[in-house]
C-alpha atoms as a PDB file:
ATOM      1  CA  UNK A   1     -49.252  19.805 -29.525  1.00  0.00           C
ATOM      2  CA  UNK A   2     -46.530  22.265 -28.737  1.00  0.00           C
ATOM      3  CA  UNK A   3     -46.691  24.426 -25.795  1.00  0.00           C
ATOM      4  CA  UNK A   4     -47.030  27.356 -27.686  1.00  0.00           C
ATOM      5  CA  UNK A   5     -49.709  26.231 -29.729  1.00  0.00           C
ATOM      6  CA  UNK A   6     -51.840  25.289 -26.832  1.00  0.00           C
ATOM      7  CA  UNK A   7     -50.927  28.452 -24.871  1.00  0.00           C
ATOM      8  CA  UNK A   8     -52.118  30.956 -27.910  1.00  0.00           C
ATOM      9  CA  UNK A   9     -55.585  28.526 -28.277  1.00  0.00           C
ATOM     10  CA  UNK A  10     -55.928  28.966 -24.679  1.00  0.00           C
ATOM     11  CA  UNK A  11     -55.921  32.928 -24.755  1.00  0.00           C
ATOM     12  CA  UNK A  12     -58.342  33.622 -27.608  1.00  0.00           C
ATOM     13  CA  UNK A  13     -60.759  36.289 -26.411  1.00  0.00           C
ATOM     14  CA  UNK A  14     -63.223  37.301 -28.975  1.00  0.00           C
ATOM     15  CA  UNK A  15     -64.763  35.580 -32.070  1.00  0.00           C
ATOM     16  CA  UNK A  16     -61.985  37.463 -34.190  1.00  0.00           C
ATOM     17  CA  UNK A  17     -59.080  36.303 -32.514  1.00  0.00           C
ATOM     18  CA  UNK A  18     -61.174  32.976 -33.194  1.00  0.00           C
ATOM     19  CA  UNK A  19     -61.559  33.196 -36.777  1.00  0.00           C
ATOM     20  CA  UNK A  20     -57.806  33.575 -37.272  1.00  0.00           C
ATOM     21  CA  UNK A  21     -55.880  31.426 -35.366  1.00  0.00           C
ATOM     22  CA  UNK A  22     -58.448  28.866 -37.274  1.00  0.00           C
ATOM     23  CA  UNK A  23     -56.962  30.299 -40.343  1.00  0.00           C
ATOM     24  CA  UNK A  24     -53.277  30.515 -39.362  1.00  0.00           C
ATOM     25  CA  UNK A  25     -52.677  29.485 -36.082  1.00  0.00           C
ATOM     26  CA  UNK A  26     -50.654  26.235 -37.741  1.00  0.00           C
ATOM     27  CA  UNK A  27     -47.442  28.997 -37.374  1.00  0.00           C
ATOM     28  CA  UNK A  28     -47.582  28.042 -33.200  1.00  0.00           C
ATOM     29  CA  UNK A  29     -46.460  24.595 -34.057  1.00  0.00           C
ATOM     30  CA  UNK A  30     -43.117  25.997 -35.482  1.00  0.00           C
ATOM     31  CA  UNK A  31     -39.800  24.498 -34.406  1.00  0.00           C
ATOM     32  CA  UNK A  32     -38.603  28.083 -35.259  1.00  0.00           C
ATOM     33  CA  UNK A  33     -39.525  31.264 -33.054  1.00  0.00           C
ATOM     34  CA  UNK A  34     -43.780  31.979 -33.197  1.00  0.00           C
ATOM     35  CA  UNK A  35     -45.058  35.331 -33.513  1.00  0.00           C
ATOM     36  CA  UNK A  36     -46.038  35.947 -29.583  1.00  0.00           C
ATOM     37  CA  UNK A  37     -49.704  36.790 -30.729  1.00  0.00           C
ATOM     38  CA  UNK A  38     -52.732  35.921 -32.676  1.00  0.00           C
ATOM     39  CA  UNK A  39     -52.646  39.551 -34.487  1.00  0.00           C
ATOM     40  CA  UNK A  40     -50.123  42.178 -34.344  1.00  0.00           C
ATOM     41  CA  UNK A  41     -51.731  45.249 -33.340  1.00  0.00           C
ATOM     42  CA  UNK A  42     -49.203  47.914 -34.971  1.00  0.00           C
ATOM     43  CA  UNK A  43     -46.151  48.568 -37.040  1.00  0.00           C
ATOM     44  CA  UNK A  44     -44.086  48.700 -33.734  1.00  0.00           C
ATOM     45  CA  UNK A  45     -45.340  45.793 -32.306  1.00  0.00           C
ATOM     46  CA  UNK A  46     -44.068  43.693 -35.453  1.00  0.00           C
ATOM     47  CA  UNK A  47     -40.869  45.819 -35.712  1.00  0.00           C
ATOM     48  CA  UNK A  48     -40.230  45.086 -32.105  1.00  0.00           C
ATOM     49  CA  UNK A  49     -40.496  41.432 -32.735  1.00  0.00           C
ATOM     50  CA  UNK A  50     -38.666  41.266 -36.128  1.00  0.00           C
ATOM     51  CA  UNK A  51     -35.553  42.690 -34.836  1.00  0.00           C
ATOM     52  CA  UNK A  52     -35.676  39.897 -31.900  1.00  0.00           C
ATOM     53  CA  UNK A  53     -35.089  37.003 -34.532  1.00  0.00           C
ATOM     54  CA  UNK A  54     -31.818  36.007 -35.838  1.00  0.00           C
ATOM     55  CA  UNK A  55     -32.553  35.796 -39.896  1.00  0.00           C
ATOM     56  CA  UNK A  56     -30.894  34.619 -43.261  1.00  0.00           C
ATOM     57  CA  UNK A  57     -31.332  36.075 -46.433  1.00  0.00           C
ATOM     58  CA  UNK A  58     -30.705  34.660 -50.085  1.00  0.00           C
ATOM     59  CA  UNK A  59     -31.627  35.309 -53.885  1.00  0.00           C
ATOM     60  CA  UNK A  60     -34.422  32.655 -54.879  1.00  0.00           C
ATOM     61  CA  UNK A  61     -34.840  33.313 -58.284  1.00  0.00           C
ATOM     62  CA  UNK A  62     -35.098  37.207 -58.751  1.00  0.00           C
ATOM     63  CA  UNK A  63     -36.456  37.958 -56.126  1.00  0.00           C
ATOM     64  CA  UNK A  64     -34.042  38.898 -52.364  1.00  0.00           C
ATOM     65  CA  UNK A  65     -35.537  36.871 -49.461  1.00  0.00           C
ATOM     66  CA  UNK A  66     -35.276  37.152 -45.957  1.00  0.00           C
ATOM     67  CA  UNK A  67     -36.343  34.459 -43.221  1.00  0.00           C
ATOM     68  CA  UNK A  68     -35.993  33.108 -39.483  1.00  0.00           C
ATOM     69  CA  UNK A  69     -32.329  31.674 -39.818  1.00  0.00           C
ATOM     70  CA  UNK A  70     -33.842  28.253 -39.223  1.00  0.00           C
ATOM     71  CA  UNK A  71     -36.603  28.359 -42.040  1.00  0.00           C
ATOM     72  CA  UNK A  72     -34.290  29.809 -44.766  1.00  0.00           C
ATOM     73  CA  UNK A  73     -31.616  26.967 -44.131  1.00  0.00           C
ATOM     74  CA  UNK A  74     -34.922  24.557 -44.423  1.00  0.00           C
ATOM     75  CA  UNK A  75     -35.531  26.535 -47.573  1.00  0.00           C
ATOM     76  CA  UNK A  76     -32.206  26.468 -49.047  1.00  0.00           C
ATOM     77  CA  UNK A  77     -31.873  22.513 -48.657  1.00  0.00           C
ATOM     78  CA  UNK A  78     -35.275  21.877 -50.201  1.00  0.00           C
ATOM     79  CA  UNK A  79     -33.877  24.007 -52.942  1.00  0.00           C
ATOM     80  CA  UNK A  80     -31.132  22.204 -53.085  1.00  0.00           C
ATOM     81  CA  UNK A  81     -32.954  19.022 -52.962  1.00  0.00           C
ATOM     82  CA  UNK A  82     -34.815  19.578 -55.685  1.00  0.00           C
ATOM     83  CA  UNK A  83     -32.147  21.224 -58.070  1.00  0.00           C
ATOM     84  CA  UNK A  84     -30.475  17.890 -58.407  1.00  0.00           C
ATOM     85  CA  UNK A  85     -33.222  16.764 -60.117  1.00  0.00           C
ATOM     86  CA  UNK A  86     -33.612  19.607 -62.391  1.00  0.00           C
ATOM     87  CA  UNK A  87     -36.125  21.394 -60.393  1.00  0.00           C
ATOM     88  CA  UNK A  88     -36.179  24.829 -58.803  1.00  0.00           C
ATOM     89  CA  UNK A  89     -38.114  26.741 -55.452  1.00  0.00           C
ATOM     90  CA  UNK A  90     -38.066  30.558 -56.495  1.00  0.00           C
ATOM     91  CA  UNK A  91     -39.706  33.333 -55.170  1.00  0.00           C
ATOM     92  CA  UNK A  92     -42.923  34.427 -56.767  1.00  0.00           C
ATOM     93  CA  UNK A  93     -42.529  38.306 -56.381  1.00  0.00           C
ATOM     94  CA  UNK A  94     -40.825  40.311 -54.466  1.00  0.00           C
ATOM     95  CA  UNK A  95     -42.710  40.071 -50.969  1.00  0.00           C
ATOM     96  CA  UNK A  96     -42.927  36.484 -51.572  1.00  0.00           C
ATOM     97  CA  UNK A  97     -40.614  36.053 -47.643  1.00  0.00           C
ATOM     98  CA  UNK A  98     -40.531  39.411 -45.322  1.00  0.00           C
ATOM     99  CA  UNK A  99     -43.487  41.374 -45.073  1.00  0.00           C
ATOM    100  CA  UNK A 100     -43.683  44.445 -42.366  1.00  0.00           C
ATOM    101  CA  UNK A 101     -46.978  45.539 -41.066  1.00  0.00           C
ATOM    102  CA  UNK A 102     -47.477  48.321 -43.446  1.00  0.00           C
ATOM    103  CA  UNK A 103     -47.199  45.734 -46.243  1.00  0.00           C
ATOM    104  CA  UNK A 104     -49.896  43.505 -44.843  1.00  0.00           C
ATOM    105  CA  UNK A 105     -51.852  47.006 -44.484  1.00  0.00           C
ATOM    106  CA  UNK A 106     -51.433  47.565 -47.910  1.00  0.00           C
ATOM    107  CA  UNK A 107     -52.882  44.665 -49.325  1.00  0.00           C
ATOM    108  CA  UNK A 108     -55.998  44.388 -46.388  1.00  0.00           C
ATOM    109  CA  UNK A 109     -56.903  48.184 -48.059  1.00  0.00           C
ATOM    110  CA  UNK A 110     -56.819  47.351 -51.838  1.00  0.00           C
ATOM    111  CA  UNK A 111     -59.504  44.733 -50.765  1.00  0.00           C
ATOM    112  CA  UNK A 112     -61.398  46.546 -48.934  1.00  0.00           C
ATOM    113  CA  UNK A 113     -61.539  49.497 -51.280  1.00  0.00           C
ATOM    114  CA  UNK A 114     -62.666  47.679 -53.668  1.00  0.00           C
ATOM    115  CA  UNK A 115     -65.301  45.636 -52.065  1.00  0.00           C
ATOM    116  CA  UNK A 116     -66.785  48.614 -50.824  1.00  0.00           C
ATOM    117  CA  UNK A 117     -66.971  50.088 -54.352  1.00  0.00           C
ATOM    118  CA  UNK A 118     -68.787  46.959 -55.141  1.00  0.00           C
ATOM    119  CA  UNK A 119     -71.203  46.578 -52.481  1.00  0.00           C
ATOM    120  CA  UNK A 120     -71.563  50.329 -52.905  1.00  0.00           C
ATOM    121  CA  UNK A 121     -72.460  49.959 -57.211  1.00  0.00           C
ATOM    122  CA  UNK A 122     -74.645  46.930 -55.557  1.00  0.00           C
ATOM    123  CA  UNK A 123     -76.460  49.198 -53.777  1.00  0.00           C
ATOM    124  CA  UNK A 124     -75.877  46.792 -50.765  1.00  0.00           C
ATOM    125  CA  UNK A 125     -74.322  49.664 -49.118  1.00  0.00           C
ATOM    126  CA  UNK A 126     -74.033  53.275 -48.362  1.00  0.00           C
ATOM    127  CA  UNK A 127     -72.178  55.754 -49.200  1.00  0.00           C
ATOM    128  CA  UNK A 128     -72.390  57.001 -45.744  1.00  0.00           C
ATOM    129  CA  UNK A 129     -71.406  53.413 -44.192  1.00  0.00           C
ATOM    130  CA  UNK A 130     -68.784  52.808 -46.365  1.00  0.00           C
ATOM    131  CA  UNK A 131     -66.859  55.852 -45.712  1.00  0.00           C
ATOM    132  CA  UNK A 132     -67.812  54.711 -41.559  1.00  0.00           C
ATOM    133  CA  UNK A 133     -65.600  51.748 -42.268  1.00  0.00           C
ATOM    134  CA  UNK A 134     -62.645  53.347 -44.563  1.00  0.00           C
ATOM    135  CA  UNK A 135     -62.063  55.939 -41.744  1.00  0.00           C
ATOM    136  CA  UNK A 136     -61.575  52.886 -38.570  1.00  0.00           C
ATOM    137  CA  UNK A 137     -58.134  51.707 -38.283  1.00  0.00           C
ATOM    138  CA  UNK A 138     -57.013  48.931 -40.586  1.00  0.00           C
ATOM    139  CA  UNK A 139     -57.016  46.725 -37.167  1.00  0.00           C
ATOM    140  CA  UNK A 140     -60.587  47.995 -35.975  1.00  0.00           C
ATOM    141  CA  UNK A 141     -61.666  47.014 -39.778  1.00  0.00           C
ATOM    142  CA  UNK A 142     -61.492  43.868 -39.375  1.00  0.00           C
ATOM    143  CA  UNK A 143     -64.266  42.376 -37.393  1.00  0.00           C
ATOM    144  CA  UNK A 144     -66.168  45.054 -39.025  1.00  0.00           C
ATOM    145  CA  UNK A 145     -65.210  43.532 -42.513  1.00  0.00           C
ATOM    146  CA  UNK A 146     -65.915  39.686 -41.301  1.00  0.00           C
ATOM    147  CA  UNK A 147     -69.091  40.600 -40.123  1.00  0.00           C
ATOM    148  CA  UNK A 148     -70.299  42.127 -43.113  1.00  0.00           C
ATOM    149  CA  UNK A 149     -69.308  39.022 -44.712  1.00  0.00           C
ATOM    150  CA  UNK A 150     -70.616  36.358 -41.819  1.00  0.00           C
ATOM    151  CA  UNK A 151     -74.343  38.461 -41.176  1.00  0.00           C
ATOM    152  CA  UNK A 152     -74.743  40.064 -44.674  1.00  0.00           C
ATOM    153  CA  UNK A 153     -73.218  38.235 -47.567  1.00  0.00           C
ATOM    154  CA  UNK A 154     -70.960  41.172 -48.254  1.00  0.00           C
ATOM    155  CA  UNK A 155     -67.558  39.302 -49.284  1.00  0.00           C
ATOM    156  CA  UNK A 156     -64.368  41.170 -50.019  1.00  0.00           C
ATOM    157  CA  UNK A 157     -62.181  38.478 -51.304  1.00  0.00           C
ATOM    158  CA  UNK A 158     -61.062  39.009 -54.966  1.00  0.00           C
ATOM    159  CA  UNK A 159     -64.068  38.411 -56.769  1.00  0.00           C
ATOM    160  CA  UNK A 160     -66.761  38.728 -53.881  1.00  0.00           C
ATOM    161  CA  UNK A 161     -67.910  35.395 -53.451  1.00  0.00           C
ATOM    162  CA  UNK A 162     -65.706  34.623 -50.843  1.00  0.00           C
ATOM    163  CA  UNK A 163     -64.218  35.940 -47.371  1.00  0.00           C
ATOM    164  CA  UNK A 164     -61.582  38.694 -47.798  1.00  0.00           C
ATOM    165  CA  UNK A 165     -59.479  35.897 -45.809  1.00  0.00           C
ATOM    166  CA  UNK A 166     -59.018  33.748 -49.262  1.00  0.00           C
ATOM    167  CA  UNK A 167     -57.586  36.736 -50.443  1.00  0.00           C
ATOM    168  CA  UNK A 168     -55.384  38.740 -48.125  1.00  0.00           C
ATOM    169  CA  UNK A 169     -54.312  37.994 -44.302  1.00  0.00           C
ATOM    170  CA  UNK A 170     -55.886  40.714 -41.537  1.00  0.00           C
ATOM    171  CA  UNK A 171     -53.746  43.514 -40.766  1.00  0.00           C
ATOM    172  CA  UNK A 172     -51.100  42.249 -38.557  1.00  0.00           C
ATOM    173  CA  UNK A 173     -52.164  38.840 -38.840  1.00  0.00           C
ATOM    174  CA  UNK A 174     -49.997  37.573 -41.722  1.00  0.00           C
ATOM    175  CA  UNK A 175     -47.991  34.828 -41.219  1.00  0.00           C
ATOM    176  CA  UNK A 176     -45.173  36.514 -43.583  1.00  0.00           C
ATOM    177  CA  UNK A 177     -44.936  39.552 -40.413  1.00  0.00           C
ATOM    178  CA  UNK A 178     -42.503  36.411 -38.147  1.00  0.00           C
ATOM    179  CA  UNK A 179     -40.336  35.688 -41.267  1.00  0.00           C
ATOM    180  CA  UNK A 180     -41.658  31.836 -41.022  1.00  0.00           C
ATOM    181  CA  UNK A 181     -44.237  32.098 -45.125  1.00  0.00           C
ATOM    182  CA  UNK A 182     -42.726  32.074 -48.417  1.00  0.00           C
ATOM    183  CA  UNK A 183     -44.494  31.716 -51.538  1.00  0.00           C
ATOM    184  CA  UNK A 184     -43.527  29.480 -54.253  1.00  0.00           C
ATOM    185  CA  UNK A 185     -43.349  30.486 -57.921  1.00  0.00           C
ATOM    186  CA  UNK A 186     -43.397  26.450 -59.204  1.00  0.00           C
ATOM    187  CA  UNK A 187     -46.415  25.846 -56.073  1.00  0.00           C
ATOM    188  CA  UNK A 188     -47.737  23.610 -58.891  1.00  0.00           C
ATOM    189  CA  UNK A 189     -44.947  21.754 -59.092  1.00  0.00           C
ATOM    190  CA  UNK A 190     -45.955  18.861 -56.968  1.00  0.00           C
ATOM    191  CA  UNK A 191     -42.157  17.402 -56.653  1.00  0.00           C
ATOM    192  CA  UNK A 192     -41.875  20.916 -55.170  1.00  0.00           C
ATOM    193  CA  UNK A 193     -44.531  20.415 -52.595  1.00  0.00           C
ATOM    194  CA  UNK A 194     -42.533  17.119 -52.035  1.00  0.00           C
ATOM    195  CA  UNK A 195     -39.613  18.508 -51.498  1.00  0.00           C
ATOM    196  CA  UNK A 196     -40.642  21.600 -49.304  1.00  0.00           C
ATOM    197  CA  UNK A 197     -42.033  19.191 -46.881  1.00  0.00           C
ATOM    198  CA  UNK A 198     -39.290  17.054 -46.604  1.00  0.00           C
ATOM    199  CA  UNK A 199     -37.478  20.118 -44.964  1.00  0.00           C
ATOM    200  CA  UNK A 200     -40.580  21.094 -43.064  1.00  0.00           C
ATOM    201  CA  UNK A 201     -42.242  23.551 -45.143  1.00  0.00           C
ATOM    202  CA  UNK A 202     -46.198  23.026 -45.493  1.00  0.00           C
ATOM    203  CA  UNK A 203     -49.157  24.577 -46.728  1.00  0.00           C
ATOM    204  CA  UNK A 204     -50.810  25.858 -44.004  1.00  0.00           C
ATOM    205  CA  UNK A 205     -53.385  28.676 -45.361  1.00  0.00           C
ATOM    206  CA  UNK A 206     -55.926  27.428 -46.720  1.00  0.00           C
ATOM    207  CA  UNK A 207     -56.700  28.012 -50.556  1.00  0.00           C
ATOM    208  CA  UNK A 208     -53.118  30.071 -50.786  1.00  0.00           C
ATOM    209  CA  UNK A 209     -51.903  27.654 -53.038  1.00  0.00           C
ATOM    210  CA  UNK A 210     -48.094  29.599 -52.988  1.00  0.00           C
ATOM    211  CA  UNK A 211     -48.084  30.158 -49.318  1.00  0.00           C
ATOM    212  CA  UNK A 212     -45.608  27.751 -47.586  1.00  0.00           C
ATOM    213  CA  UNK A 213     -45.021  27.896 -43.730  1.00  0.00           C
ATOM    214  CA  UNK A 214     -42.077  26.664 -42.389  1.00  0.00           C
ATOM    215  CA  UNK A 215     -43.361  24.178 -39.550  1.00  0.00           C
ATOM    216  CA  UNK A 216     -39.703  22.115 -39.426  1.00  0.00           C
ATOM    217  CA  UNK A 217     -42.107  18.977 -38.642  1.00  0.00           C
ATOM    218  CA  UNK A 218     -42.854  15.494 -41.047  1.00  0.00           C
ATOM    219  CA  UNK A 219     -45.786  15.799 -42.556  1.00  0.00           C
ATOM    220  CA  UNK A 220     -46.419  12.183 -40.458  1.00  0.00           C
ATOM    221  CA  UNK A 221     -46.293  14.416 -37.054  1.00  0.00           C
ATOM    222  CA  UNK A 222     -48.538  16.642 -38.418  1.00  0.00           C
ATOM    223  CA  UNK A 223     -52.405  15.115 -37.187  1.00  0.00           C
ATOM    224  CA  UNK A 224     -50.419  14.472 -33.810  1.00  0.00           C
ATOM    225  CA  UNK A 225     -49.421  17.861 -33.034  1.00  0.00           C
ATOM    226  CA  UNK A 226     -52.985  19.234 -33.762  1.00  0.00           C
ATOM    227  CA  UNK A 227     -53.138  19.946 -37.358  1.00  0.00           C
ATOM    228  CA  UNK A 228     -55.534  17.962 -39.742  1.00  0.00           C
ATOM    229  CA  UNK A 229     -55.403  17.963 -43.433  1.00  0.00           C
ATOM    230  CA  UNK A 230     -58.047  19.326 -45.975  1.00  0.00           C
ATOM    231  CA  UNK A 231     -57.623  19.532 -49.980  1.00  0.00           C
ATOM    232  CA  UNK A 232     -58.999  22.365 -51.923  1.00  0.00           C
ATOM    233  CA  UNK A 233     -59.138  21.653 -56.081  1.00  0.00           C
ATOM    234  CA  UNK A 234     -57.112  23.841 -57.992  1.00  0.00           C
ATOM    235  CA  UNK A 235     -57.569  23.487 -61.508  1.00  0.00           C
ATOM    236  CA  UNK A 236     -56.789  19.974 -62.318  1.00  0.00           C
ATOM    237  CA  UNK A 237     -55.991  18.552 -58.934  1.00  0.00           C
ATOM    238  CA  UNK A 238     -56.338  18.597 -55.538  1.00  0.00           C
ATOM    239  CA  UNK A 239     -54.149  20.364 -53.286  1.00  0.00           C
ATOM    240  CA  UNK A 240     -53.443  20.025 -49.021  1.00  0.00           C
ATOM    241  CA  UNK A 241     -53.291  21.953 -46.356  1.00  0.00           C
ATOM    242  CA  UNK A 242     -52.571  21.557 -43.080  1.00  0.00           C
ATOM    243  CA  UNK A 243     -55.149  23.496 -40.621  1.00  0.00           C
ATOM    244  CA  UNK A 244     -55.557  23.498 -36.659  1.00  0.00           C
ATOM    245  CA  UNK A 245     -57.946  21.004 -35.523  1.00  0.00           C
ATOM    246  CA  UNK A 246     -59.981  22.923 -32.926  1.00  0.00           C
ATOM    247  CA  UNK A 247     -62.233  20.445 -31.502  1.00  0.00           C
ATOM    248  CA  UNK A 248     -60.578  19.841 -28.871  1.00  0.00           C
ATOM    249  CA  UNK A 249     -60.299  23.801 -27.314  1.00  0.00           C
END
């Protein structure tokens, strides 16, 4: 394990910090720069760290991406790697690389909007409650949110059968906030999935079948460094990711 994985496992205090560095605390292993936290708590905490990190920038596909230096260059030789045999890593929108706290803000609200109109047409929930919850901070919502969904069966993920966490990242909690996720147009593509780990880049959230982090390890280091590997199906295979292996802490 790296020191800064073991160091961010070691200062988990509370069940939510928990929950996500089980869900995306594979980003400590990085070779590059780790976020100094579990969860950002504002938009000038990830500002503050942002501007800290020397970054590269390029054009994948249509899209403009920016990175950690070290994981675009990892990028742009996987791309390479796999253009000379006809193949091609591209962006799959426009905040496929960068995001900024307000971003991952964004997204956390759409979800919880809308599972909260849900529950609410359910009648699993009030009116009264649900307007409770809309009013907390995006960063107070979210062990709010995950214990609707761990205690009541209330999920907010896309189509409510699942945590809000297969769908969107907590606020602040994203692993696209230190510049080190990119998601993949071709993720299908398994030459592509080849090729990104050659150069270090792994799957790392599980059942974001896009989402690539940029760990700059072999996949062979991986179980050593205290990751283990898990497969979720995805329509007619099945696909890895790379997870922390908590046992131990």
């Amino acid at each position: 394990m790296t020191e800064a994985f073991t160091r961010m496992a070691a200062t988990v205090s509370s069940a939510v910090e928990s929950r996500l560095f089980s869900e995306y605390g594979a980003i400590f292993l990085t070779r590059a720069v780790p976020p100094p936290k579990i969860i950002f708590r504002d938009s000038s905490e990830v500002a503050s760290f942002q501007s800290s990190l020397a970054l590269g920038s390029a054009m994948l596909g249509d899209h403009f991406i920016e990175l950690q230096q070290e994981a675009m260059s990892a990028l742009l030789r996987a791309a390479a790697y796999i253009n000379e045999a006809n193949g091609a890593i591209t962006a799959r929108a426009e905040d496929a690389g960068r995001r900024s706290y307000d971003d991952t803000v964004r997204l956390w609200t759409r979800n919880v909007t809308r599972g909260l109109e849900h529950w609410q047409e359910e009648g699993r929930i009030t009116s009264g409650r649900a307007q409770e919850i809309i009013a907390l901070a995006p960063a107070d919502q979210v062990s709010v949110i995950l214990a609707l969904e761990d205690e009541e069966q209330l999920y907010f993920g896309t189509f409510f059968d699942k945590s809000i966490l297969y769908s969107v990242a907590a606020p602040g909690a994203s692993q696209h906030l230190a510049l080190l996720a990119f998601d993949v147009a071709e993720f299908e593509d398994s030459e592509v999935e080849r090729a990104l780990a050659r150069f270090g880049w792994h799957r790392t959230v599980a059942s974001d079948f896009p989402h690539f982090t940029y760990l700059g390890h072999e996949e062979e280091a991986l179980p050593r460094l205290g990751l283990k590997k898990i497969a979720r199906p995805y329509k007619e295979r099945d696909y890895f990711f790379w997870v922390p292996e908590l046992d131990g802490f």
